[in-house]
ModelCIF file with pLDDT and N, C-alpha, C, O atoms, coordinates in Angstrom:
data_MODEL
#
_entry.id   MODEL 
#
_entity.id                         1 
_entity.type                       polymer 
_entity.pdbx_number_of_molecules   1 
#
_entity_poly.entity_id                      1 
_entity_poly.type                           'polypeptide(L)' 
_entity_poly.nstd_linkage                   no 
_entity_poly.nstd_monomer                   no 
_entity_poly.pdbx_seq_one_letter_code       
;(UNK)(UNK)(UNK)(UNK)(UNK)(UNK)(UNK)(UNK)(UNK)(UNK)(UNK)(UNK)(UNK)(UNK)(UNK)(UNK)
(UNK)(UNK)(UNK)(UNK)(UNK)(UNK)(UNK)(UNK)(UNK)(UNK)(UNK)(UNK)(UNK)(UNK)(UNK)(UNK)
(UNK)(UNK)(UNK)(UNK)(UNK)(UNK)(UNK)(UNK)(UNK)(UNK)(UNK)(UNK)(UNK)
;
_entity_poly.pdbx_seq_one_letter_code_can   XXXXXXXXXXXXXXXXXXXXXXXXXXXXXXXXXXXXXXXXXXXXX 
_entity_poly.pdbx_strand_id                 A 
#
loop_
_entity_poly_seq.entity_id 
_entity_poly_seq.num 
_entity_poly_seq.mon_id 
_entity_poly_seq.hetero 
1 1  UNK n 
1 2  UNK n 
1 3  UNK n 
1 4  UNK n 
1 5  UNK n 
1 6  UNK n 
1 7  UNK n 
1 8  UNK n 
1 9  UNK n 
1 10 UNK n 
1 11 UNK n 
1 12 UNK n 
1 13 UNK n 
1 14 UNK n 
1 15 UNK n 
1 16 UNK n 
1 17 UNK n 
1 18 UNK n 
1 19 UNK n 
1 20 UNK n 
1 21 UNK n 
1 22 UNK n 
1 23 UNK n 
1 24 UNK n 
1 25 UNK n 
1 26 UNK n 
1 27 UNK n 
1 28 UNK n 
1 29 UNK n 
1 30 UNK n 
1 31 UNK n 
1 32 UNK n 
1 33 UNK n 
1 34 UNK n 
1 35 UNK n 
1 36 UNK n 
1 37 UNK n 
1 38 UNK n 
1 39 UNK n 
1 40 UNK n 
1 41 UNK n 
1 42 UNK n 
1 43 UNK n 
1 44 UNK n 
1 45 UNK n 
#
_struct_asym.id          A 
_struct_asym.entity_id   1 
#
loop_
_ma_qa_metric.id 
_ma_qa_metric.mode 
_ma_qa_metric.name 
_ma_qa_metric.software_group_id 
_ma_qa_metric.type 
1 global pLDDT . pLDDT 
2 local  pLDDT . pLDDT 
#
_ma_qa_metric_global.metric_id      1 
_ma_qa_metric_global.metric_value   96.58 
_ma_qa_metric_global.model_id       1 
_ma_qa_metric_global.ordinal_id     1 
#
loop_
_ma_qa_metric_local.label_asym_id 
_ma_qa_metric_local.label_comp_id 
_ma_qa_metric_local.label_seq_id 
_ma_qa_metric_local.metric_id 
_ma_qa_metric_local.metric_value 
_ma_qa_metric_local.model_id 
_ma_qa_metric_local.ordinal_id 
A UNK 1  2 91.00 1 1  
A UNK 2  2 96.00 1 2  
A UNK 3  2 96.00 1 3  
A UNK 4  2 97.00 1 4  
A UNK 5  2 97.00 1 5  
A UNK 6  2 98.00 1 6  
A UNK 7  2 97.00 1 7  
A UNK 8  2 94.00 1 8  
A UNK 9  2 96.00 1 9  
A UNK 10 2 96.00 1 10 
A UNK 11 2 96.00 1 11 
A UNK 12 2 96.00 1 12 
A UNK 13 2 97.00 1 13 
A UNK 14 2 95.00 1 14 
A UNK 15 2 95.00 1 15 
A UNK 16 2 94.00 1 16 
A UNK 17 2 97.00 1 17 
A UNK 18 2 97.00 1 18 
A UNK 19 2 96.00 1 19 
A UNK 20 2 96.00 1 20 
A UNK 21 2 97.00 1 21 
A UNK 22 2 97.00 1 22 
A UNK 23 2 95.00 1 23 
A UNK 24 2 95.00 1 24 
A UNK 25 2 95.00 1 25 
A UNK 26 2 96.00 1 26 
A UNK 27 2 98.00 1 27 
A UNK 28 2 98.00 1 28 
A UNK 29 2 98.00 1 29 
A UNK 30 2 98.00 1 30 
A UNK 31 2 98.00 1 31 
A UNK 32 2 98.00 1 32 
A UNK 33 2 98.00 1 33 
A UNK 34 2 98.00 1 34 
A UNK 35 2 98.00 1 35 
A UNK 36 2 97.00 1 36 
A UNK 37 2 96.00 1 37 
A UNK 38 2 95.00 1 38 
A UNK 39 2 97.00 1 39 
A UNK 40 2 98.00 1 40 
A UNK 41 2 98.00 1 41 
A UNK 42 2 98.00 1 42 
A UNK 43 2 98.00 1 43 
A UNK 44 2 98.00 1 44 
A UNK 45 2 97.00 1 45 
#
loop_
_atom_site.group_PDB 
_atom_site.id 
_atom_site.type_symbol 
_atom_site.label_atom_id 
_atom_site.label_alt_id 
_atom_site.label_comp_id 
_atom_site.label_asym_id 
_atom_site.label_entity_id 
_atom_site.label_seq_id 
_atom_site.pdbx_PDB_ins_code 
_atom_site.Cartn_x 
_atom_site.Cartn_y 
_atom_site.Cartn_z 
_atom_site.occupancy 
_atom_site.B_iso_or_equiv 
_atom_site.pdbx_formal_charge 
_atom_site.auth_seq_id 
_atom_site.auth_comp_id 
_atom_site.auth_asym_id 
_atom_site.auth_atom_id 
_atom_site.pdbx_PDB_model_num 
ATOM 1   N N  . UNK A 1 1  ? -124.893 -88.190  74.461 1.00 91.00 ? 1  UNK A N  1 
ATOM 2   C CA . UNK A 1 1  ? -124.423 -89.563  74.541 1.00 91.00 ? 1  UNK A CA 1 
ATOM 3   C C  . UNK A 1 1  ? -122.956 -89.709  74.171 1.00 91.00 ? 1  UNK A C  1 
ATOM 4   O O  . UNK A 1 1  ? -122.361 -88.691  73.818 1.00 91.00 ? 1  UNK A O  1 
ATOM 5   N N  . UNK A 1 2  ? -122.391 -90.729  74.209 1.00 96.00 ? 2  UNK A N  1 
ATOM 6   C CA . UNK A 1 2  ? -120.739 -91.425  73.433 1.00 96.00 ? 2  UNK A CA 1 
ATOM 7   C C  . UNK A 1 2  ? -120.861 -91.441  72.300 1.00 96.00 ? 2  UNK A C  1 
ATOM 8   O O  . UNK A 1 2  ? -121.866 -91.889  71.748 1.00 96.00 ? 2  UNK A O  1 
ATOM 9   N N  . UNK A 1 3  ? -119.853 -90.949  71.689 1.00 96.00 ? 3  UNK A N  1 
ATOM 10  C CA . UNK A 1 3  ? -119.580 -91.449  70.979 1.00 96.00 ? 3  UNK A CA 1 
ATOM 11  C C  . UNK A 1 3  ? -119.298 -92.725  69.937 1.00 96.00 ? 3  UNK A C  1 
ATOM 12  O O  . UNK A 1 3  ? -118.129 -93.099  70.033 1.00 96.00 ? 3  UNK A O  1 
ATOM 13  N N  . UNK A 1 4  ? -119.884 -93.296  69.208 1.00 97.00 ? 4  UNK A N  1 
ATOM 14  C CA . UNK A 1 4  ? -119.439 -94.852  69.270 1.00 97.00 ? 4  UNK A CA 1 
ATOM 15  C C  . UNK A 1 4  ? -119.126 -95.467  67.548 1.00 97.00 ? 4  UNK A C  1 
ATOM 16  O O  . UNK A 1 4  ? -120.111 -95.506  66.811 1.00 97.00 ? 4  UNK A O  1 
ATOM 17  N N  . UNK A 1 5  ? -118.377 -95.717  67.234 1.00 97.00 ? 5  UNK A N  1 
ATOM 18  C CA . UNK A 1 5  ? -118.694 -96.960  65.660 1.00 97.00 ? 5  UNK A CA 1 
ATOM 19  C C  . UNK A 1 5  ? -119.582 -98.192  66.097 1.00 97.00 ? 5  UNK A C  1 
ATOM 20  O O  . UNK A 1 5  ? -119.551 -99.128  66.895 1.00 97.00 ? 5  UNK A O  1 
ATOM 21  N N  . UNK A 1 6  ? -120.541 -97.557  64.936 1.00 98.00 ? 6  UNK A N  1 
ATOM 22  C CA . UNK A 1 6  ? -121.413 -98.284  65.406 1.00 98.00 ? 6  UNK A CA 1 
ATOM 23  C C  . UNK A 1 6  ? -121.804 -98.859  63.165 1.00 98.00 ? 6  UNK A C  1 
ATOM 24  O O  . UNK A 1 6  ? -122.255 -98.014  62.391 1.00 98.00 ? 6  UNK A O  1 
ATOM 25  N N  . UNK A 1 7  ? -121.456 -100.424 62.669 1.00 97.00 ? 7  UNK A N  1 
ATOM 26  C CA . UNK A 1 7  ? -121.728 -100.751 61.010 1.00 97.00 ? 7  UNK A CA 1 
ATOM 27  C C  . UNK A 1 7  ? -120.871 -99.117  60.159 1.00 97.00 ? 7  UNK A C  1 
ATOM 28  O O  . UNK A 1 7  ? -121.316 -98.378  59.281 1.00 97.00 ? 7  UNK A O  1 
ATOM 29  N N  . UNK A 1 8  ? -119.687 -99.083  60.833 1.00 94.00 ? 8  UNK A N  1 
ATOM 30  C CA . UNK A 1 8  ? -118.613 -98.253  60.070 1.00 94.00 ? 8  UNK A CA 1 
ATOM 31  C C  . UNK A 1 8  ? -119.049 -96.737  59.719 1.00 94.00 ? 8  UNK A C  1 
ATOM 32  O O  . UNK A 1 8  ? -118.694 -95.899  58.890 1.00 94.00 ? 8  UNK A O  1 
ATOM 33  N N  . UNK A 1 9  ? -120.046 -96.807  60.822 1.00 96.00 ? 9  UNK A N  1 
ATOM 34  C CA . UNK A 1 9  ? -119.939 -95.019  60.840 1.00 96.00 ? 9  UNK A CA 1 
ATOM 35  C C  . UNK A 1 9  ? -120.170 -94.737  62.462 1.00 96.00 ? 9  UNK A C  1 
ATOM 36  O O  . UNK A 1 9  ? -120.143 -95.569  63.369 1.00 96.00 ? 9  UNK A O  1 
ATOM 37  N N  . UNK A 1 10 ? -120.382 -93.448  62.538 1.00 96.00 ? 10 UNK A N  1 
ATOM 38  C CA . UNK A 1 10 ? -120.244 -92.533  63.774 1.00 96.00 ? 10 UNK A CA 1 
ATOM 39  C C  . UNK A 1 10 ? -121.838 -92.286  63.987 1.00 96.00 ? 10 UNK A C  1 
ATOM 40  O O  . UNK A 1 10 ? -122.711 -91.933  63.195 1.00 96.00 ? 10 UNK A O  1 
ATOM 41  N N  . UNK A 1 11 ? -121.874 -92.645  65.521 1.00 96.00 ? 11 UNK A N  1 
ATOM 42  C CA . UNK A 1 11 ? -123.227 -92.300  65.702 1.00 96.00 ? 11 UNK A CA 1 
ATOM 43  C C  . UNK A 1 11 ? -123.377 -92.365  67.734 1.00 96.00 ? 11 UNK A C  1 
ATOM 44  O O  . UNK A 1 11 ? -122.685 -93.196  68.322 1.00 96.00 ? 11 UNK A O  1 
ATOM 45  N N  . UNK A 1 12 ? -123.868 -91.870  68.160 1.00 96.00 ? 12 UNK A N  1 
ATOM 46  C CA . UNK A 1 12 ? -124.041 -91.317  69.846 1.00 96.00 ? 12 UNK A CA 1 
ATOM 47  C C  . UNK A 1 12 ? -125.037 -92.594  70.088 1.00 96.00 ? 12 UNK A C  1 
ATOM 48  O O  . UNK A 1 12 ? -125.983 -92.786  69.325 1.00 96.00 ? 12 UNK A O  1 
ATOM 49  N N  . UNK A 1 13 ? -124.679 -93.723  71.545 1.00 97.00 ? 13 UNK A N  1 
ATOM 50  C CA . UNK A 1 13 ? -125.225 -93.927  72.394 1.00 97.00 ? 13 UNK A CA 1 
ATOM 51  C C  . UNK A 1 13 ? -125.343 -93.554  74.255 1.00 97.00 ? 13 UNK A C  1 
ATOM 52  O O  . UNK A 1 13 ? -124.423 -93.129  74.955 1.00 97.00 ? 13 UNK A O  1 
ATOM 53  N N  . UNK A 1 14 ? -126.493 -93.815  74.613 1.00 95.00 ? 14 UNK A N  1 
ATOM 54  C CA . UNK A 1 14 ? -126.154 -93.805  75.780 1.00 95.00 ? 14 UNK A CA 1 
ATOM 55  C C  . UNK A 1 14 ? -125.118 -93.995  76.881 1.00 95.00 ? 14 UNK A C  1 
ATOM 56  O O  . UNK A 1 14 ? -124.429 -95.015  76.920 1.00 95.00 ? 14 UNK A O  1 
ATOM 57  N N  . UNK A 1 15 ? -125.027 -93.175  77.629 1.00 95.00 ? 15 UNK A N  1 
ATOM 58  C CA . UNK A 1 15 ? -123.948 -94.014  78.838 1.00 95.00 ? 15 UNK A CA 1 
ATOM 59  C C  . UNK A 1 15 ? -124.429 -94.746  80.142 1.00 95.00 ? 15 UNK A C  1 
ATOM 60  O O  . UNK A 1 15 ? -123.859 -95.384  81.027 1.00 95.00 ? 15 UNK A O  1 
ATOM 61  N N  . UNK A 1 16 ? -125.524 -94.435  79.918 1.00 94.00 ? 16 UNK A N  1 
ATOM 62  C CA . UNK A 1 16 ? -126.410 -94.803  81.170 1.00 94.00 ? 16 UNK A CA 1 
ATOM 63  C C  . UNK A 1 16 ? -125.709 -96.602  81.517 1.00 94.00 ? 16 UNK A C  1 
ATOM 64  O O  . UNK A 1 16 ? -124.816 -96.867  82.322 1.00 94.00 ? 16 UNK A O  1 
ATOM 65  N N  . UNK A 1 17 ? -126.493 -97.629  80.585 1.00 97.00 ? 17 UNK A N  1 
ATOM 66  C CA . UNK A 1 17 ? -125.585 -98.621  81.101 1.00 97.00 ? 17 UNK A CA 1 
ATOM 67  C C  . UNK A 1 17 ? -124.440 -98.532  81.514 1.00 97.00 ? 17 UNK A C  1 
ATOM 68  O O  . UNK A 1 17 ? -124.116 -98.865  82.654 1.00 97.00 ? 17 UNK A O  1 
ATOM 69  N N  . UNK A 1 18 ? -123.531 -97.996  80.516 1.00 97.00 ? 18 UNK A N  1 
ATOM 70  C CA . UNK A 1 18 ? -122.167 -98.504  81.225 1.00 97.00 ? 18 UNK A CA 1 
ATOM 71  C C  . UNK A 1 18 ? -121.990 -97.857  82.523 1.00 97.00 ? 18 UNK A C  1 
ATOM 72  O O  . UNK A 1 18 ? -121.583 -98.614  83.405 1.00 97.00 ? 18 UNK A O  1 
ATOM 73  N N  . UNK A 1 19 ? -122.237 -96.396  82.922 1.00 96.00 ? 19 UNK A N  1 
ATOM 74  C CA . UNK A 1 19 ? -122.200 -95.539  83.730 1.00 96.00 ? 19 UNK A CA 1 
ATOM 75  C C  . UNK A 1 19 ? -122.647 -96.440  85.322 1.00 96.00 ? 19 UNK A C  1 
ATOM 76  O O  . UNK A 1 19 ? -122.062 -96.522  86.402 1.00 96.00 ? 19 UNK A O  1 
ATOM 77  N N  . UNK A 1 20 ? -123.872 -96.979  84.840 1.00 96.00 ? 20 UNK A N  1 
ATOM 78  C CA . UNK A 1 20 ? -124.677 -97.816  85.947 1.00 96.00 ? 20 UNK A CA 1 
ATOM 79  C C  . UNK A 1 20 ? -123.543 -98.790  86.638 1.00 96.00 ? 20 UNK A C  1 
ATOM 80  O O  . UNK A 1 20 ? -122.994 -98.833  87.739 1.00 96.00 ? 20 UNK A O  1 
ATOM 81  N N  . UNK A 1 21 ? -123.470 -99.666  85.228 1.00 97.00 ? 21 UNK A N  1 
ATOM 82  C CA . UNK A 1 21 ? -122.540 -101.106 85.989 1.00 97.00 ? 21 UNK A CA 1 
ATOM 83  C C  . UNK A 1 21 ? -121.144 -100.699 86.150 1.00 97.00 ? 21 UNK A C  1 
ATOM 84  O O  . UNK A 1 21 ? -120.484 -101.734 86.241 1.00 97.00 ? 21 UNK A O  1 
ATOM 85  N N  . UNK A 1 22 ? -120.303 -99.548  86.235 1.00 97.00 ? 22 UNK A N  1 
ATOM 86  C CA . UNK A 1 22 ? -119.180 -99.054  86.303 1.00 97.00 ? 22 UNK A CA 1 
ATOM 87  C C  . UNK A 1 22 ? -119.626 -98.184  88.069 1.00 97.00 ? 22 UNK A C  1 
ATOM 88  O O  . UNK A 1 22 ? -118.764 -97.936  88.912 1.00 97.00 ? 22 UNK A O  1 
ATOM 89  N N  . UNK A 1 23 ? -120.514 -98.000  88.172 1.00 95.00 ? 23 UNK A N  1 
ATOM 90  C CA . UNK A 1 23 ? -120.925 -97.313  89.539 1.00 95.00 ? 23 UNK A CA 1 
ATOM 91  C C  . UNK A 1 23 ? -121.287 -98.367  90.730 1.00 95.00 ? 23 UNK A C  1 
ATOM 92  O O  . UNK A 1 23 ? -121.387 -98.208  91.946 1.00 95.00 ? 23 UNK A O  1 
ATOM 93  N N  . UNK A 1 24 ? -121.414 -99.298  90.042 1.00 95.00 ? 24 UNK A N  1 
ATOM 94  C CA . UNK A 1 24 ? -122.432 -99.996  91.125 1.00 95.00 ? 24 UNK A CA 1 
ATOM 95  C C  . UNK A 1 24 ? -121.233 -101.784 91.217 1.00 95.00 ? 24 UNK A C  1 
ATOM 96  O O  . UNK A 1 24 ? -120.948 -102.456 92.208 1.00 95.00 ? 24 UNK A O  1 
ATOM 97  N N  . UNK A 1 25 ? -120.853 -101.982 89.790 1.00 95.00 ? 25 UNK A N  1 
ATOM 98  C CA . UNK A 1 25 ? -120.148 -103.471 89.653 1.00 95.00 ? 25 UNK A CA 1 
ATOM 99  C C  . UNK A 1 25 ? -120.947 -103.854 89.603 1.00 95.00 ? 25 UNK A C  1 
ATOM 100 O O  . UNK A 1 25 ? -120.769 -105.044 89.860 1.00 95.00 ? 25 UNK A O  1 
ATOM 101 N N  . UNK A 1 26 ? -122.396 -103.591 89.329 1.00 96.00 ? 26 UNK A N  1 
ATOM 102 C CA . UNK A 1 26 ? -123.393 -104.998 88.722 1.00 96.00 ? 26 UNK A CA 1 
ATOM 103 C C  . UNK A 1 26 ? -122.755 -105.374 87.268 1.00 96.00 ? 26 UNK A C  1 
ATOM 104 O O  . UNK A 1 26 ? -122.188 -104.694 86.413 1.00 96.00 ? 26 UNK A O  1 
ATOM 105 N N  . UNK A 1 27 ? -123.123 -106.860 87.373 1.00 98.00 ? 27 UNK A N  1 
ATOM 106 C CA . UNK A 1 27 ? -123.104 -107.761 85.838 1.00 98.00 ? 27 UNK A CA 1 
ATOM 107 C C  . UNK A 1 27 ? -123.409 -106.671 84.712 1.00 98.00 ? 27 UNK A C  1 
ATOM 108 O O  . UNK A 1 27 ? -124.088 -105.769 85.201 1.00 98.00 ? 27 UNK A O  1 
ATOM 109 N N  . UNK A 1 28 ? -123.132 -106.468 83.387 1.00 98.00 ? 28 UNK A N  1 
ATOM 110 C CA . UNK A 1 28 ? -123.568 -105.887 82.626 1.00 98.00 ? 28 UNK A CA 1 
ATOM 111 C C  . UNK A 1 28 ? -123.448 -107.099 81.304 1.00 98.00 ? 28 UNK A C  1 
ATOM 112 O O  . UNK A 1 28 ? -122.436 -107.697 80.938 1.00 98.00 ? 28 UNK A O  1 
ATOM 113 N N  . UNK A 1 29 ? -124.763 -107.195 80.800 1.00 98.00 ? 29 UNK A N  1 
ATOM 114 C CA . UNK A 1 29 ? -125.064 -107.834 79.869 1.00 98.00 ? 29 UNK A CA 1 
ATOM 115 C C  . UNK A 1 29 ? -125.412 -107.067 78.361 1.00 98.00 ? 29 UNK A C  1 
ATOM 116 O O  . UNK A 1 29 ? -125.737 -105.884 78.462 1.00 98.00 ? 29 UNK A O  1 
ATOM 117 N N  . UNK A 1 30 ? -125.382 -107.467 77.411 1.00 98.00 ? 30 UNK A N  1 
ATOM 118 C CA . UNK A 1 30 ? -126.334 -107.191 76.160 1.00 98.00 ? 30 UNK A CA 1 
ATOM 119 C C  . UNK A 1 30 ? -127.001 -108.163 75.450 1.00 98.00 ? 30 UNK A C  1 
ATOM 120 O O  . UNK A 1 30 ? -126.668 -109.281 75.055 1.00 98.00 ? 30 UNK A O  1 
ATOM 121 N N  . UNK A 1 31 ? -127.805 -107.645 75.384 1.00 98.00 ? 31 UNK A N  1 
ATOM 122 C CA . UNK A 1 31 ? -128.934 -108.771 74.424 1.00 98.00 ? 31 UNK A CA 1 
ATOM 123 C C  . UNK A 1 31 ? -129.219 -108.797 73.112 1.00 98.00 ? 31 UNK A C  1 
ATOM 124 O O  . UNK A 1 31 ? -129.315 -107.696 72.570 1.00 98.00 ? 31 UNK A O  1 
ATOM 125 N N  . UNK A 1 32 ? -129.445 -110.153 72.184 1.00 98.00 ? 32 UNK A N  1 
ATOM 126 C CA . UNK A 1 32 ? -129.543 -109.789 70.914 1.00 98.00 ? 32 UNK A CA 1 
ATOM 127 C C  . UNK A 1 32 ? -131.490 -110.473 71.092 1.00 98.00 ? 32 UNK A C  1 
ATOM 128 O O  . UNK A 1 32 ? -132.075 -111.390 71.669 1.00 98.00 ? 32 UNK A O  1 
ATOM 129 N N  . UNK A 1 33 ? -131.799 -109.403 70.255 1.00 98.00 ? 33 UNK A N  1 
ATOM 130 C CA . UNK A 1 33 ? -133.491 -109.561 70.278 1.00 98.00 ? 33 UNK A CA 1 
ATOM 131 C C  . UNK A 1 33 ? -134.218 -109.859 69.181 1.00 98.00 ? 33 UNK A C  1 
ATOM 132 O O  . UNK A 1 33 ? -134.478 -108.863 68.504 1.00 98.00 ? 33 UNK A O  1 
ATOM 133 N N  . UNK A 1 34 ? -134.672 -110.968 68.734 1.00 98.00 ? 34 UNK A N  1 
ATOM 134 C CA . UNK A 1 34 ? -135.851 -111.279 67.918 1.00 98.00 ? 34 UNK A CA 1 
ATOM 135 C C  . UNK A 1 34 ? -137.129 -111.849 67.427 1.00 98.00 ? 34 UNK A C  1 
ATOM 136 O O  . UNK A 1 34 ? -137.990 -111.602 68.272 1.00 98.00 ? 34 UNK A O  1 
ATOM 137 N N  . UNK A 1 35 ? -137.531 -112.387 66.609 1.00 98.00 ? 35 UNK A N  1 
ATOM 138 C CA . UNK A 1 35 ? -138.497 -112.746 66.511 1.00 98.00 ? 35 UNK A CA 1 
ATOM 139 C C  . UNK A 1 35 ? -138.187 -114.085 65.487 1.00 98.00 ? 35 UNK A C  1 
ATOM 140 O O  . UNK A 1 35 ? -137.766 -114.077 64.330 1.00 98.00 ? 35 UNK A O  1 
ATOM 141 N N  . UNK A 1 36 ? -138.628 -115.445 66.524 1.00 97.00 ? 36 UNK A N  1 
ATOM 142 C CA . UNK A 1 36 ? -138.970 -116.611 65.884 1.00 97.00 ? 36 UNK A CA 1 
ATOM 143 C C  . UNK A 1 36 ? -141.125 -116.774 65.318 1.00 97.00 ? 36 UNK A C  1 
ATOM 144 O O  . UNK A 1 36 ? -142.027 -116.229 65.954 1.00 97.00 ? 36 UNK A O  1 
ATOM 145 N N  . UNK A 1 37 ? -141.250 -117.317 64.526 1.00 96.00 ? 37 UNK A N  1 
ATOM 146 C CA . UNK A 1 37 ? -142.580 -117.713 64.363 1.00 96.00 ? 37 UNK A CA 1 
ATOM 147 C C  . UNK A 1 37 ? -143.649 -117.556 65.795 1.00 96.00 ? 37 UNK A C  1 
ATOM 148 O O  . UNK A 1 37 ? -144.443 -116.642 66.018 1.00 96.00 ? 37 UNK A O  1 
ATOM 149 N N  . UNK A 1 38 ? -143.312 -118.977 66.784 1.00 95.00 ? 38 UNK A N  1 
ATOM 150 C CA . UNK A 1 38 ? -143.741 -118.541 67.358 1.00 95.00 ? 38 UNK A CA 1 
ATOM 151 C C  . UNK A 1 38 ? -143.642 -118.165 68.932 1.00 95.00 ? 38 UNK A C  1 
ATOM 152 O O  . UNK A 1 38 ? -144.304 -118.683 69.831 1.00 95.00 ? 38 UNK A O  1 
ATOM 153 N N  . UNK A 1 39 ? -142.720 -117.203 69.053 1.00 97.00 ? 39 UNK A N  1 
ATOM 154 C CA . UNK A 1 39 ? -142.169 -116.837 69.833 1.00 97.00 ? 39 UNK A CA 1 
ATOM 155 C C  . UNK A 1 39 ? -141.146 -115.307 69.887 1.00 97.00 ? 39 UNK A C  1 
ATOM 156 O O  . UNK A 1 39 ? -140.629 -114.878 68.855 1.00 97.00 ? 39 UNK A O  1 
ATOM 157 N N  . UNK A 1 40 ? -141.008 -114.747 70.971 1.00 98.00 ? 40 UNK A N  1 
ATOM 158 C CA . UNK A 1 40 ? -139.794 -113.293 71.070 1.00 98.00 ? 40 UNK A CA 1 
ATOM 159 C C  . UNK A 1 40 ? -138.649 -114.199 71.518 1.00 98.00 ? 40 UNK A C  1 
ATOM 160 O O  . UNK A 1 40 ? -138.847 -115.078 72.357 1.00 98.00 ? 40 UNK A O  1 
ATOM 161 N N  . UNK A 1 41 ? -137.595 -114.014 71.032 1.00 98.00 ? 41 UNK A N  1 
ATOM 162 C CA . UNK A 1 41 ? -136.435 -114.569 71.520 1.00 98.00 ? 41 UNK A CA 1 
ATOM 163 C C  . UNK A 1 41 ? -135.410 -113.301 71.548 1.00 98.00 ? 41 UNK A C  1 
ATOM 164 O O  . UNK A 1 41 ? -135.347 -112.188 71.025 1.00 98.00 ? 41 UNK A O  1 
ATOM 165 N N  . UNK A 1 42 ? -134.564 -114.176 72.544 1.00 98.00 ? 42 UNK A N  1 
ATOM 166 C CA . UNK A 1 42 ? -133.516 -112.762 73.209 1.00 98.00 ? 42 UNK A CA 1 
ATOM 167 C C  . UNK A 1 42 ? -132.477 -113.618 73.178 1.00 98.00 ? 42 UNK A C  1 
ATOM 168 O O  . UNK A 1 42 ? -132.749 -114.778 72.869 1.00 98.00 ? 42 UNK A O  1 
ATOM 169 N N  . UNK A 1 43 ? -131.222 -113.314 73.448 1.00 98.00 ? 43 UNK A N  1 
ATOM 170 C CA . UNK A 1 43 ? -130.178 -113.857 73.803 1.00 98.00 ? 43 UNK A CA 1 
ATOM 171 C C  . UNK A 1 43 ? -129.019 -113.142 74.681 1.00 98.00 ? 43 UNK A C  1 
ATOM 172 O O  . UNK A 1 43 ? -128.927 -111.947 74.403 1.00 98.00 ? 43 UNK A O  1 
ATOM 173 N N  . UNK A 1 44 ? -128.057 -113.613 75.737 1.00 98.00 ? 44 UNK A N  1 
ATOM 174 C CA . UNK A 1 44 ? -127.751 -112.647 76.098 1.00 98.00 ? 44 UNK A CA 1 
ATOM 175 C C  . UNK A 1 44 ? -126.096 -112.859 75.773 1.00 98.00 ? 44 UNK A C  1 
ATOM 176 O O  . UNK A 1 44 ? -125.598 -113.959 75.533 1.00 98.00 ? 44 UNK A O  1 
ATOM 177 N N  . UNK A 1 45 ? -125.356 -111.588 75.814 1.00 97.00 ? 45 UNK A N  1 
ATOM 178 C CA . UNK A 1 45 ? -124.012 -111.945 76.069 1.00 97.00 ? 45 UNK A CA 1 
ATOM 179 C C  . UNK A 1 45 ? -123.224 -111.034 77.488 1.00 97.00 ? 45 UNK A C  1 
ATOM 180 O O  . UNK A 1 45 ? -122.055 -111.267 77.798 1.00 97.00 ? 45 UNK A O  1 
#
């Protein structure tokens, strides 16, 4: 994987997303994911 700072240390993610939407120009989003009572909630940016 990349390299990345990720909460002030060093740690490898994927490239696959970026790789994808850098190949193709699809939208690339990220999501923040959790949990309300009663419900999964996501959000995107």
């Amino acid at each position: 994987g990349v390299e990345v700072d990720f909460f002030a240390g060093r740690t490898r993610m994927p490239a696959g997303p970026a790789l994808l939407a850098l190949r193709t120009g699809a939208p690339l989003y990220v999501a923040s994911m959790w949990y309300e009572p009663d419900a999964a909630c996501a959000s995107l940016e």
